[in-house]
Protein backbone atom coordinates (compact mmCIF):
# COMPACT_ATOMS: atom_id res chain seq x y z
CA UNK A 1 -5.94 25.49 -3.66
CA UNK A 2 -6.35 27.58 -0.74
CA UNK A 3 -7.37 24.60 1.77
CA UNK A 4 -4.41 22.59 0.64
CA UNK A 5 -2.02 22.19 3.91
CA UNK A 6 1.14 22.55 2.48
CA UNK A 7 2.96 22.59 5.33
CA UNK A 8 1.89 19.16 5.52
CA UNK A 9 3.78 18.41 2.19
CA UNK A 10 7.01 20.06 3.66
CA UNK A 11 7.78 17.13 5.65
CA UNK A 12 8.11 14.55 2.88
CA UNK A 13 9.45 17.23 0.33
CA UNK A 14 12.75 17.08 3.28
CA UNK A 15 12.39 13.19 3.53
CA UNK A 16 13.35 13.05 -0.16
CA UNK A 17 15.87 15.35 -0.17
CA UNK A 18 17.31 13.47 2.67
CA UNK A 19 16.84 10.14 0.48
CA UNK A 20 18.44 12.05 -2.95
CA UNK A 21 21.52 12.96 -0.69
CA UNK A 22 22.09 9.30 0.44
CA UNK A 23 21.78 8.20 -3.25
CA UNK A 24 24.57 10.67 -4.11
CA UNK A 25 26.34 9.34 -0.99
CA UNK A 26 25.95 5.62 -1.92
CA UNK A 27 26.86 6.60 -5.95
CA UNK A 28 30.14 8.11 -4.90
CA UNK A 29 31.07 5.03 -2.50
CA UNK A 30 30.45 2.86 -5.40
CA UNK A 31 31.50 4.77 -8.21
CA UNK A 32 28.17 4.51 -9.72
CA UNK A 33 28.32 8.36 -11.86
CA UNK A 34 26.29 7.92 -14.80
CA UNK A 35 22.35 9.30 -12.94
CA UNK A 36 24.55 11.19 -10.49
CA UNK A 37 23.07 15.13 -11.18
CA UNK A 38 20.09 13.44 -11.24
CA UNK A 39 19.92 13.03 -7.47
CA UNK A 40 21.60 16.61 -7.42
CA UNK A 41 18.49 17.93 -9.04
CA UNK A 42 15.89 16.44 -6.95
CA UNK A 43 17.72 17.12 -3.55
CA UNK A 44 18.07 20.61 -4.63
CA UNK A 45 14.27 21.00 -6.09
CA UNK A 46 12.31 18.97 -2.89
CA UNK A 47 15.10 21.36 -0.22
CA UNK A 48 13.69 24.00 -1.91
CA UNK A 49 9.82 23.06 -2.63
CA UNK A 50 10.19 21.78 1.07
CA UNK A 51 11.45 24.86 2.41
CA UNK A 52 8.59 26.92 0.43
CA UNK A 53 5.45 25.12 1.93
CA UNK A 54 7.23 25.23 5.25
CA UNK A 55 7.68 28.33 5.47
CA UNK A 56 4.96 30.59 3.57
CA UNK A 57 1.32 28.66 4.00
CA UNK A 58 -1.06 31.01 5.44
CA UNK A 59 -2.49 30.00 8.50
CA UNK A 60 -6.15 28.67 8.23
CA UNK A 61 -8.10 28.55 11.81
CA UNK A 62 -10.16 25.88 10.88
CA UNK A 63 -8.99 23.02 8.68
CA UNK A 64 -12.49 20.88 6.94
CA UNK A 65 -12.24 17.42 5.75
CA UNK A 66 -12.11 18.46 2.73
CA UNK A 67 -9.22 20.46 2.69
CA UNK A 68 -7.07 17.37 4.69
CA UNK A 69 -8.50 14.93 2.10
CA UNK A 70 -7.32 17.53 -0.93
CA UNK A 71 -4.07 18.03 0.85
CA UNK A 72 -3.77 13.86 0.82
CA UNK A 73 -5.09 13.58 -3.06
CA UNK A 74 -2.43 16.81 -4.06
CA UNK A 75 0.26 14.99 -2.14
CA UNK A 76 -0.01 12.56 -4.67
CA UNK A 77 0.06 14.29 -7.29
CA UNK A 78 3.03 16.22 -6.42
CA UNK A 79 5.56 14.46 -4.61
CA UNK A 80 5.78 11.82 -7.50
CA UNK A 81 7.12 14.56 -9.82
CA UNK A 82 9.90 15.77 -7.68
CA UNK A 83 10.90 11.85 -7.84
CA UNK A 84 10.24 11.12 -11.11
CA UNK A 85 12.96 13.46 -12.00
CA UNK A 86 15.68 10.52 -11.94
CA UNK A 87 13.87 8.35 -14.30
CA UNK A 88 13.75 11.56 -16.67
CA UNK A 89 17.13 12.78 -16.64
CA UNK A 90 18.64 9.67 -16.63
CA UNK A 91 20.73 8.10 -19.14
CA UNK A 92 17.74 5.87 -20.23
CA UNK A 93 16.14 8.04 -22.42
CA UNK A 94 12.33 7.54 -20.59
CA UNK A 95 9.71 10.25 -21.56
CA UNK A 96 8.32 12.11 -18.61
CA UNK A 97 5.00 10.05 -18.65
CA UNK A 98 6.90 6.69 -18.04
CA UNK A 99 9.01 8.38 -15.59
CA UNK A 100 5.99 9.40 -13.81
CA UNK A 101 4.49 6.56 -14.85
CA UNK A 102 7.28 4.70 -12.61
CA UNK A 103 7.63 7.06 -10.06
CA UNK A 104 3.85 6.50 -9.07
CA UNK A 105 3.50 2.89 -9.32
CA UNK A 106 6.48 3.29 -6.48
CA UNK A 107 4.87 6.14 -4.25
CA UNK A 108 1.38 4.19 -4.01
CA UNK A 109 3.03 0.80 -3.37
CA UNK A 110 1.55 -0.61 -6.63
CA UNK A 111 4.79 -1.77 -8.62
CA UNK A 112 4.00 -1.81 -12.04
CA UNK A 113 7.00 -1.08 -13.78
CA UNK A 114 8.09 0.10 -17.56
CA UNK A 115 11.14 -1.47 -17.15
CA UNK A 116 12.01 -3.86 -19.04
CA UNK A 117 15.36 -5.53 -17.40
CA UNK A 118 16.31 -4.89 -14.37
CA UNK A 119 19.77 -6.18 -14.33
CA UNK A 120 20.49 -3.03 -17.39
CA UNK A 121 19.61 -0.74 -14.95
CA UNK A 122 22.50 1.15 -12.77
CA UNK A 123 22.27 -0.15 -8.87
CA UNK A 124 21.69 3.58 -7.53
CA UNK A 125 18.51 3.88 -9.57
CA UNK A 126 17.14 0.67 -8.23
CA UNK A 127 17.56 2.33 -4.82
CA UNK A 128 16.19 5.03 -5.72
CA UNK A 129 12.74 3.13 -7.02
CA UNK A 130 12.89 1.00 -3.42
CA UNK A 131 13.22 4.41 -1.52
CA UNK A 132 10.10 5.79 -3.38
CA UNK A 133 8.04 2.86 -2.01
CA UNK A 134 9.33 3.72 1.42
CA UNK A 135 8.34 7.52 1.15
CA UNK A 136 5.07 6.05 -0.31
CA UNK A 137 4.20 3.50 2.77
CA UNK A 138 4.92 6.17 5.17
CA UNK A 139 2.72 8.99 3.26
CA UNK A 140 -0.07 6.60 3.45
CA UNK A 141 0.19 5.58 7.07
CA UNK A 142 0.51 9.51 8.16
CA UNK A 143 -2.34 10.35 5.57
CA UNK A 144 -4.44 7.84 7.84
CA UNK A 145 -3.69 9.78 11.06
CA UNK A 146 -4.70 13.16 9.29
CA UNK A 147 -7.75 11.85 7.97
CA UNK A 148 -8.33 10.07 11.24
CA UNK A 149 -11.89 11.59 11.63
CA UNK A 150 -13.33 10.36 8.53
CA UNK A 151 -12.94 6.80 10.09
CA UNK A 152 -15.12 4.92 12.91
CA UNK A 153 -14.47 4.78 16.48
CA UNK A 154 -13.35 1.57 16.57
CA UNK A 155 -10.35 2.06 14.27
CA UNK A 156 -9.50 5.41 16.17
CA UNK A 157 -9.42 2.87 19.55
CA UNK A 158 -6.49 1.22 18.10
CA UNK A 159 -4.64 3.95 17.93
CA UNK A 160 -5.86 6.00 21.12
CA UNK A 161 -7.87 6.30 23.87
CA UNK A 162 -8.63 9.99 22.30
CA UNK A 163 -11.46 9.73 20.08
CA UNK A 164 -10.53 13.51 18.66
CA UNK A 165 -7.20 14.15 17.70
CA UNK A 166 -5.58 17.94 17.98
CA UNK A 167 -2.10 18.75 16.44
CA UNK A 168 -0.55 17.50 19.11
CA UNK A 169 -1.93 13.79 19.42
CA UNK A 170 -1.40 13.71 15.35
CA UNK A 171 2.16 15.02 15.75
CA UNK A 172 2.87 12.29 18.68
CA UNK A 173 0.95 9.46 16.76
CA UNK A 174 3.33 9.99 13.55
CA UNK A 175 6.27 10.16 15.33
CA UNK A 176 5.16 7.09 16.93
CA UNK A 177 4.76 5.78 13.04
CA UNK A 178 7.87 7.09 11.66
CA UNK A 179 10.19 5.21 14.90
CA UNK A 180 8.08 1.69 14.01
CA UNK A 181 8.31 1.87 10.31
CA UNK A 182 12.16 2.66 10.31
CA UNK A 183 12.67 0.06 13.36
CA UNK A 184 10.60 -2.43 11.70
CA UNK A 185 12.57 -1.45 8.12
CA UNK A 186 15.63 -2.75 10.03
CA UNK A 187 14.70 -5.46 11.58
CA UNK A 188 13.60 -7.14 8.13
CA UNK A 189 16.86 -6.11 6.62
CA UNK A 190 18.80 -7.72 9.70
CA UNK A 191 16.96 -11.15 9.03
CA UNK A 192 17.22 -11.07 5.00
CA UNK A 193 20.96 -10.99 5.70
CA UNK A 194 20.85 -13.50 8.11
CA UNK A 195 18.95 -15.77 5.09
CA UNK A 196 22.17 -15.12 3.24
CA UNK A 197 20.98 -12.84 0.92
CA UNK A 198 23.01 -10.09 -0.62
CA UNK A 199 23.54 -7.02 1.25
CA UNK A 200 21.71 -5.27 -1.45
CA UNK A 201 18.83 -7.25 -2.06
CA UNK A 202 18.20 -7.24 1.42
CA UNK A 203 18.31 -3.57 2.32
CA UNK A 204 15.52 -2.99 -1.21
CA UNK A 205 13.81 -5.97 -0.34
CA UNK A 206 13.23 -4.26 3.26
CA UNK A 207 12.34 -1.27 2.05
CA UNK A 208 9.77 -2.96 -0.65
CA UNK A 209 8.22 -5.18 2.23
CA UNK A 210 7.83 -2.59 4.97
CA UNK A 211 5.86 -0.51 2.34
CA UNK A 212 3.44 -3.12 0.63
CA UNK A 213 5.49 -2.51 -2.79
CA UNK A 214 6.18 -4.49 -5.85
CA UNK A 215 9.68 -3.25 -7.25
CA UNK A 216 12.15 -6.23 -7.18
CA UNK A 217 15.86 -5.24 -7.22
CA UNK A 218 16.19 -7.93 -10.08
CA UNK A 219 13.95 -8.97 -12.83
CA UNK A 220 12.82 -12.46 -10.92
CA UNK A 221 12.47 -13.18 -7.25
CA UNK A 222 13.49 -16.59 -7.95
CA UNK A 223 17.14 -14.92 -8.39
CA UNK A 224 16.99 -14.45 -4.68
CA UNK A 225 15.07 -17.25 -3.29
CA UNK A 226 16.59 -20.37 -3.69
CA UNK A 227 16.20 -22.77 -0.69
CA UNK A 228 12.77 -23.79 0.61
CA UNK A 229 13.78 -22.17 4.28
CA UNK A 230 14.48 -18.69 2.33
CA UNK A 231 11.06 -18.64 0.50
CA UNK A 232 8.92 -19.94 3.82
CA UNK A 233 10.69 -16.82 6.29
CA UNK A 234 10.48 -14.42 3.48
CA UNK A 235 6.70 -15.13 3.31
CA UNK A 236 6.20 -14.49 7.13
CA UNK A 237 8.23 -11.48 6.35
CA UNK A 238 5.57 -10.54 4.00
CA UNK A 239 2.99 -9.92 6.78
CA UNK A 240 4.48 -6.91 8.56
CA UNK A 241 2.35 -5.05 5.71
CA UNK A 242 -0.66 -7.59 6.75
CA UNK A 243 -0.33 -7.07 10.13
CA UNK A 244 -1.15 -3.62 12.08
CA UNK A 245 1.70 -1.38 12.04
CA UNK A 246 1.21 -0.96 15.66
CA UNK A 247 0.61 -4.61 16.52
CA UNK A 248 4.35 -5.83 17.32
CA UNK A 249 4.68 -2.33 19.26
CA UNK A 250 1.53 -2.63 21.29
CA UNK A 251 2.53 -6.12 22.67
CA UNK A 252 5.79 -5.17 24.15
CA UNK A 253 5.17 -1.97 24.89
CA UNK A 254 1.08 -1.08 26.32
CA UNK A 255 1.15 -2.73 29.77
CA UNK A 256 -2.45 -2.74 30.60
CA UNK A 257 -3.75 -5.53 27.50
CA UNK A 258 -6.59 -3.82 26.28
CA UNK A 259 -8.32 -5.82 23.22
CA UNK A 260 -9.15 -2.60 21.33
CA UNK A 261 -5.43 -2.53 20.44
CA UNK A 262 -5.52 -5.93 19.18
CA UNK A 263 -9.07 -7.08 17.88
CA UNK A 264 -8.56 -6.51 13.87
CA UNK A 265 -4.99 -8.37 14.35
CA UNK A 266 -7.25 -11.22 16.54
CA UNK A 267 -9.06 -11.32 13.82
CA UNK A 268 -6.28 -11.36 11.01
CA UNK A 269 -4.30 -14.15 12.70
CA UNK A 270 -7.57 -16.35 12.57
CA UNK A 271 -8.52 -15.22 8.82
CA UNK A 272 -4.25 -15.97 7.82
CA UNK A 273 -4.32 -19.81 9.70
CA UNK A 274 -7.81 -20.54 8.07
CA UNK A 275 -6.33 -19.22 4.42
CA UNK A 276 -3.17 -21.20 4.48
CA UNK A 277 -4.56 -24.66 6.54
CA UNK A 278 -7.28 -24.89 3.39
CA UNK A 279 -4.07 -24.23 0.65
CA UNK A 280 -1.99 -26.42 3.41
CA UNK A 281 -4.82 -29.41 2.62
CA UNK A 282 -5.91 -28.83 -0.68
CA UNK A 283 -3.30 -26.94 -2.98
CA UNK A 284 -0.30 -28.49 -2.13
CA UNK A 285 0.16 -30.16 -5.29
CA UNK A 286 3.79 -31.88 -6.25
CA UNK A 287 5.24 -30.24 -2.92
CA UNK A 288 4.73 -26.99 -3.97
CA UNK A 289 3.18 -25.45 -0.64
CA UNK A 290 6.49 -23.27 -0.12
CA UNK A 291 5.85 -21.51 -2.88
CA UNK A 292 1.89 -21.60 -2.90
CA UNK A 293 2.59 -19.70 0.96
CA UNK A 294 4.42 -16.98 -0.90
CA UNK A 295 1.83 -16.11 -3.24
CA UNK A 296 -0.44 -16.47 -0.58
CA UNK A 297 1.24 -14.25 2.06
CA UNK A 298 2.31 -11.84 -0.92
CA UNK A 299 -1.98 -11.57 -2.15
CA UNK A 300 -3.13 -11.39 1.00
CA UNK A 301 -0.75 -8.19 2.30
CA UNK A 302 -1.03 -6.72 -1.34
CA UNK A 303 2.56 -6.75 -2.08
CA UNK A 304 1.87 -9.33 -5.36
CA UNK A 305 5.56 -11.04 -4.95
CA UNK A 306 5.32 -14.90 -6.84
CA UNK A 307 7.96 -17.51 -8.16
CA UNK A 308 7.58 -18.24 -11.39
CA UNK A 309 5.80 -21.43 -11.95
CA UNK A 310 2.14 -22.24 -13.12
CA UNK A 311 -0.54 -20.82 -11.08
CA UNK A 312 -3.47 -20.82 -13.70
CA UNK A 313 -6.00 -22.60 -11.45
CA UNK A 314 -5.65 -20.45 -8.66
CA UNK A 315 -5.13 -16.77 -10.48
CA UNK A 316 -8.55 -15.90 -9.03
CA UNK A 317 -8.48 -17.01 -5.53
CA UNK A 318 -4.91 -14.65 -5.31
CA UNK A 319 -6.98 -12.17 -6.62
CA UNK A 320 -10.23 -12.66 -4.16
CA UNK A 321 -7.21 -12.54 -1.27
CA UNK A 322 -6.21 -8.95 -3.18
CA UNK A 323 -9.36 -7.56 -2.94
CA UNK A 324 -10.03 -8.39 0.94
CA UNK A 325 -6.71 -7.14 2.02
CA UNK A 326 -5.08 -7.06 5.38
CA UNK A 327 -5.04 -4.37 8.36
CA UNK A 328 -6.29 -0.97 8.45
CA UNK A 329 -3.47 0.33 10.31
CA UNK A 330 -0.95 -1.32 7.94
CA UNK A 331 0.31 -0.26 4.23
CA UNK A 332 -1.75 -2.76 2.72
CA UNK A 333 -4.68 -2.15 0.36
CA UNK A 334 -7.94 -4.19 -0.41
CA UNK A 335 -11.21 -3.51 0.91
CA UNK A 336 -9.91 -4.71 4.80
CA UNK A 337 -10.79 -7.91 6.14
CA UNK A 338 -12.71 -6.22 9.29
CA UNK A 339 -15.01 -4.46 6.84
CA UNK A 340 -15.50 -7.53 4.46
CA UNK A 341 -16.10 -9.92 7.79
CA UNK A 342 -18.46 -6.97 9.50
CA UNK A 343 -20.63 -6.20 6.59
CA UNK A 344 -20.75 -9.92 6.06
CA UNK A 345 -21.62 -11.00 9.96
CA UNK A 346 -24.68 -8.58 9.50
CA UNK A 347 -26.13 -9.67 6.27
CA UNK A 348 -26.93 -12.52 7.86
CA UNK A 349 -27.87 -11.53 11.03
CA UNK A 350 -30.82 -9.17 8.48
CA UNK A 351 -31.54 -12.66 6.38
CA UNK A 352 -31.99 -14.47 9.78
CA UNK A 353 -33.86 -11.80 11.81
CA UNK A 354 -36.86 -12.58 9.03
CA UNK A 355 -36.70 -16.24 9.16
CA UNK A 356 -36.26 -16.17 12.64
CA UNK A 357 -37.98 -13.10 14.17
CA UNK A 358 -38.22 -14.14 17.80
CA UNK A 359 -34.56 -14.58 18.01
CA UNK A 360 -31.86 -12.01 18.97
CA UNK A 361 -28.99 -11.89 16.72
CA UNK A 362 -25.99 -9.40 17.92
CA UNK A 363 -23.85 -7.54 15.89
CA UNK A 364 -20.63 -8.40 17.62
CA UNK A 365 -17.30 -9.09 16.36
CA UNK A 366 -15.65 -12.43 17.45
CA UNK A 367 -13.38 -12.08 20.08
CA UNK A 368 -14.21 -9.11 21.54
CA UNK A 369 -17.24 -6.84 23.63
CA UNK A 370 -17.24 -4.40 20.39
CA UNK A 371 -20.46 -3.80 18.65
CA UNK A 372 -20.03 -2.01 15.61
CA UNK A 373 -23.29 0.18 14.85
CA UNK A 374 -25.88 0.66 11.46
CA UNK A 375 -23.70 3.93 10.59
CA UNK A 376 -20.35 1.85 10.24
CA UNK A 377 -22.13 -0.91 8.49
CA UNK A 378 -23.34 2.50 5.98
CA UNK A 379 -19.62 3.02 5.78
CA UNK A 380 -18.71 -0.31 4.51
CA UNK A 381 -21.12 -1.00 2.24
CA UNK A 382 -19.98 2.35 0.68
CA UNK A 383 -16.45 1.24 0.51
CA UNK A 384 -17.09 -1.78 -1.12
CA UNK A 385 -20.13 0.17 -4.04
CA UNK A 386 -17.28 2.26 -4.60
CA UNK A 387 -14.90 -0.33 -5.36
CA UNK A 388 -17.50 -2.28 -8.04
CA UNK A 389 -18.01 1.07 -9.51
CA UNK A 390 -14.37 1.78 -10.01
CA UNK A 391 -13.75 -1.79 -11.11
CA UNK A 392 -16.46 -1.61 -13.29
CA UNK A 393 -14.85 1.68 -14.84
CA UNK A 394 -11.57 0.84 -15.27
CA UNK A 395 -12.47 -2.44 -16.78
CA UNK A 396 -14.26 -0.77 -19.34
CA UNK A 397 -11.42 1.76 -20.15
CA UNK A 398 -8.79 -1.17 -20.08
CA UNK A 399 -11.11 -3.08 -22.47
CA UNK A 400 -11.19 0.14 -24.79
CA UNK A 401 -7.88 -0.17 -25.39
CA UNK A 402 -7.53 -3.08 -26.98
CA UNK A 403 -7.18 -5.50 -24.10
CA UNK A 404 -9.04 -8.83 -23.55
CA UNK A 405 -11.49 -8.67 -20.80
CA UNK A 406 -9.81 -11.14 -18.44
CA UNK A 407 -6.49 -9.14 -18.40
CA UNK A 408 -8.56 -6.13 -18.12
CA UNK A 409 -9.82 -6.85 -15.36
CA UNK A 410 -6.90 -8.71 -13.59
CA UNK A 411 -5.02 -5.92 -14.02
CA UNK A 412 -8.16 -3.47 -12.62
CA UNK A 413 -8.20 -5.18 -9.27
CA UNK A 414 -4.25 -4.97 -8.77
CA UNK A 415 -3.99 -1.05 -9.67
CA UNK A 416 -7.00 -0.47 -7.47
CA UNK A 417 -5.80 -2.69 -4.79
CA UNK A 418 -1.97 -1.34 -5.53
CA UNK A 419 -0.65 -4.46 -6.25
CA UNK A 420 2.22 -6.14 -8.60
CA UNK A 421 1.37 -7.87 -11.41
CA UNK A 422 2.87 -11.99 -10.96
CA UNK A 423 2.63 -15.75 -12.09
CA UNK A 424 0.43 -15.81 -9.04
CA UNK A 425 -2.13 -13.26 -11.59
CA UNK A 426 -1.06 -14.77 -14.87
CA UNK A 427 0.11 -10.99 -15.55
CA UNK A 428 4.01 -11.77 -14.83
CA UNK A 429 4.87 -11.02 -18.59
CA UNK A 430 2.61 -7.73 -19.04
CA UNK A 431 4.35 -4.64 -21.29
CA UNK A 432 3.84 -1.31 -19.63
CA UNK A 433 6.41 0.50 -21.41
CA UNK A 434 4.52 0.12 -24.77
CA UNK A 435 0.87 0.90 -23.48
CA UNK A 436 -0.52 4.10 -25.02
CA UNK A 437 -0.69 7.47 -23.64
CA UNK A 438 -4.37 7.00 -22.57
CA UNK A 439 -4.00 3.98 -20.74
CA UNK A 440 -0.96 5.01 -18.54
CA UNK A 441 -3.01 7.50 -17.43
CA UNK A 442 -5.86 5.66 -16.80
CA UNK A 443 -3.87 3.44 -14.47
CA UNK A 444 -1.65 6.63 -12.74
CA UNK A 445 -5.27 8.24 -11.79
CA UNK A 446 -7.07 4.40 -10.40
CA UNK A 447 -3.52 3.81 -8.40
CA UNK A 448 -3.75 6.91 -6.73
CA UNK A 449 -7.80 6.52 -6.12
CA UNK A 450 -7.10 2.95 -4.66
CA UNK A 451 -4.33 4.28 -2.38
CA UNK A 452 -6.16 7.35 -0.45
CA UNK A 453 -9.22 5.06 0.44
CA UNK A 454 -11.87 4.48 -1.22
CA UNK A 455 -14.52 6.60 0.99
CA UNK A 456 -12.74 9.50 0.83
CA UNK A 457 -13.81 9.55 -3.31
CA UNK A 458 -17.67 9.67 -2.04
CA UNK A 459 -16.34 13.24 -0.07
CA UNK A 460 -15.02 14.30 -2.86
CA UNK A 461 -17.63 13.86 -4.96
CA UNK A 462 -20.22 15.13 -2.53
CA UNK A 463 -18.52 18.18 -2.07
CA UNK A 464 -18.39 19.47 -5.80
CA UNK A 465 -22.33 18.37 -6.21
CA UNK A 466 -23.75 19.06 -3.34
CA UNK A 467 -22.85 22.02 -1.68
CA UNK A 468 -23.71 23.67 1.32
């Protein structure tokens, strides 16, 4: 524990206390008094837990990997119990396993829920479970600035023109973070109202979005949705967790265009057109392409959002768009388009370099003057071995517990990928209140692996077998 930067921790131990106190704010206003200590108790516990890693972490000179990917991993660990304490001491009588059970599908975006009606539940608790996805996003989009270094140089270019970053450049890229996720938090709740949605579904809905979550503030999404215009601009609304969180920023703000800021949105904006033109042509069955661009949109930035109607035929295409993902710099999962469309560019530039040895094949991406060398292509390939080997694993462990292997592994790719289970999955009915002891945990340990990148496992692991 002793290369654990707790002082790291302290910041989000505040932001929930900060978070509590406007529950117990927003309770009062609305006379909502039955979970009220509830927010008492975690304010006081995170002000306090907050205050102690602040204040009393001894000072290490040199921080490893390691330690910053332990800090990340323990993070996780921790932080959902201090807001899991509202689901346990509520007046719903949930066991501390569902509670954390809940409390981590929130903090890593994934949305599985052991709820079974929404509407029973009291309005300050659903803010509550929105506001955990918000903490969540925002852990996982600092936790990629700390573990900057574990990353190529091509994703460090879209942040910086520093290709090391001290505590200085970390603390001005997060700050940086924090102003865009709020501002962008509020600009989605500013258009949801303007669709004429309730006040309240708008401000969770925002905070759901912004993070790549899956909580709903009622049981269907259809309840909110009604008119074609509302589904089509909530989709688009859908990609500020496709898109780069710095992409919107970095065109109105960076003077001097440079396309390292911009090449894996380039690249996204092509791969999004492609993916709905084909569903545009071919899919659109009985007028349905409103809804089929939800799904869509939803899949492809991980969030897992669907209407409920009959998507049978198409359950694994959503789930191929899952596993690809969106931006690197956004709180999406999946594997990342850039790596997918890299590693595949130079498989066939190998296959043709032996059918066609004369020629000179270049490992370029489209759009750009960036190469991207054998060492980042090592990387990728990594990523994606890791990924079939947890698949592979939890699949088994699903199947073990009494579950057919096609819902086994539907529901492997969304908690690896963090996202909801839908129609669009053929998953939208799925119990996780009554799932055993076992397989709760199963799925709290593959959310949390899917949600601090997939490479960083491989350190792990390498650094408990082989060490120096």
């Amino acid at each position: 524990m002793s290369g654990i930067r707790i002082r790291y921790l302290s910041f989000f131990f505040g932001l929930i206390a900060v978070l509590s106190l406007l529950n117990v704010i927003y309770s009062y206003y609305l006379n909502l008094y039955l979970n009220l200590n509830t927010y008492y108790l975690s304010f006081i516990s995170s002000s306090i837990i907050g205050f102690i890693f602040y204040r009393f972490e001894k000072i290490k000179l040199k921080v490893t990997i390691f330690d910053k990917i332990l800090t990340v991993f323990f993070g996780y660990l921790l932080l959902p119990i201090i807001l899991s304490l509202p689901f346990y001491f509520s007046i719903y009588n949930l066991t501390f396993l569902n509670a954390f059970f809940e409390a981590i599908s929130g903090f890593t975006s994934t949305g599985f829920t052991i709820f079974d009606n929404i509407k029973h539940i009291d309005q300050s608790l659903i803010l509550w479970r929105s506001s955990i996805q918000w903490i969540g996003g925002l852990y996982f989009l600092f936790s990629i600035i700390y573990l900057i270094d574990i990353y190529d140089e091509n994703f460090k270019k879209t942040l910086t023109h520093y290709l090391s970053f001290n505590s200085s450049e970390i603390f001005k890229q997060s700050f940086k973070i924090f102003l865009i996720y709020f501002g962008l938090t509020l600009l989605i709740f500013v258009v949801l109202n303007f669709l004429s949605i309730r006040s309240f579904n708008s401000f969770n809905l925002a905070l759901t979005i912004i993070s790549s979550g899956g909580f709903l503030p009622t049981n269907n999404l259809s309840d909110i949705l009604k008119t074609d215009a509302q589904i089509i601009i909530f989709s688009l609304l859908l990609l500020f967790s496709f898109f780069s969180i710095f992409f919107f920023y970095n065109l109105i703000f960076i003077k001097k265009k440079n396309i390292n800021f911009f090449y894996e949105d380039i690249h996204l904006i092509f791969y999004y057109f492609i993916v709905v033109s084909i569903f545009f042509i071919f899919f659109s069955f009985n007028n349905d392409f409103s809804k089929n661009l939800l799904s869509l949109s939803s899949s492809m930035s991980n969030i897992g959002f669907s209407l409920n109607f009959d998507q049978s035929n198409l359950n694994i295409i959503y789930l191929i768009l899952v596993i690809i993902g969106g931006s690197f710099f956004s709180t999406s999962s999946g594997l990342r388009f850039i790596k997918v469309y890299s590693l595949f560019k130079y498989s066939i530039n190998q296959i043709l370099s032996f059918s066609r040895p004369k020629n000179i094949f270049m490992n370029k991406l489209i759009f750009t003057k960036i190469n991207f060398d054998f060492k980042e292509i090592n990387k990728y390939f990594l990523t994606i071995l890791i990924f079939v080997i947890s698949l592979f694993t939890l699949t088994l462990l699903l199947s073990f517990s009494l579950f057919d292997f096609e819902n086994a592994f539907k529901l492997s790719v969304l908690t690896i990928m963090n996202t909801v289970n839908s129609s669009a999955y053929g998953l939208s009915d799925f119990d996780f209140y009554n799932l055993n002891s076992f397989t709760k945990n199963c799925l709290i340990l593959f959310m949390i692996i899917g949600r601090i990148e997939l490479l960083t496992i491989l350190i792990i692991i390498k650094n408990f077998l082989f060490k120096d």
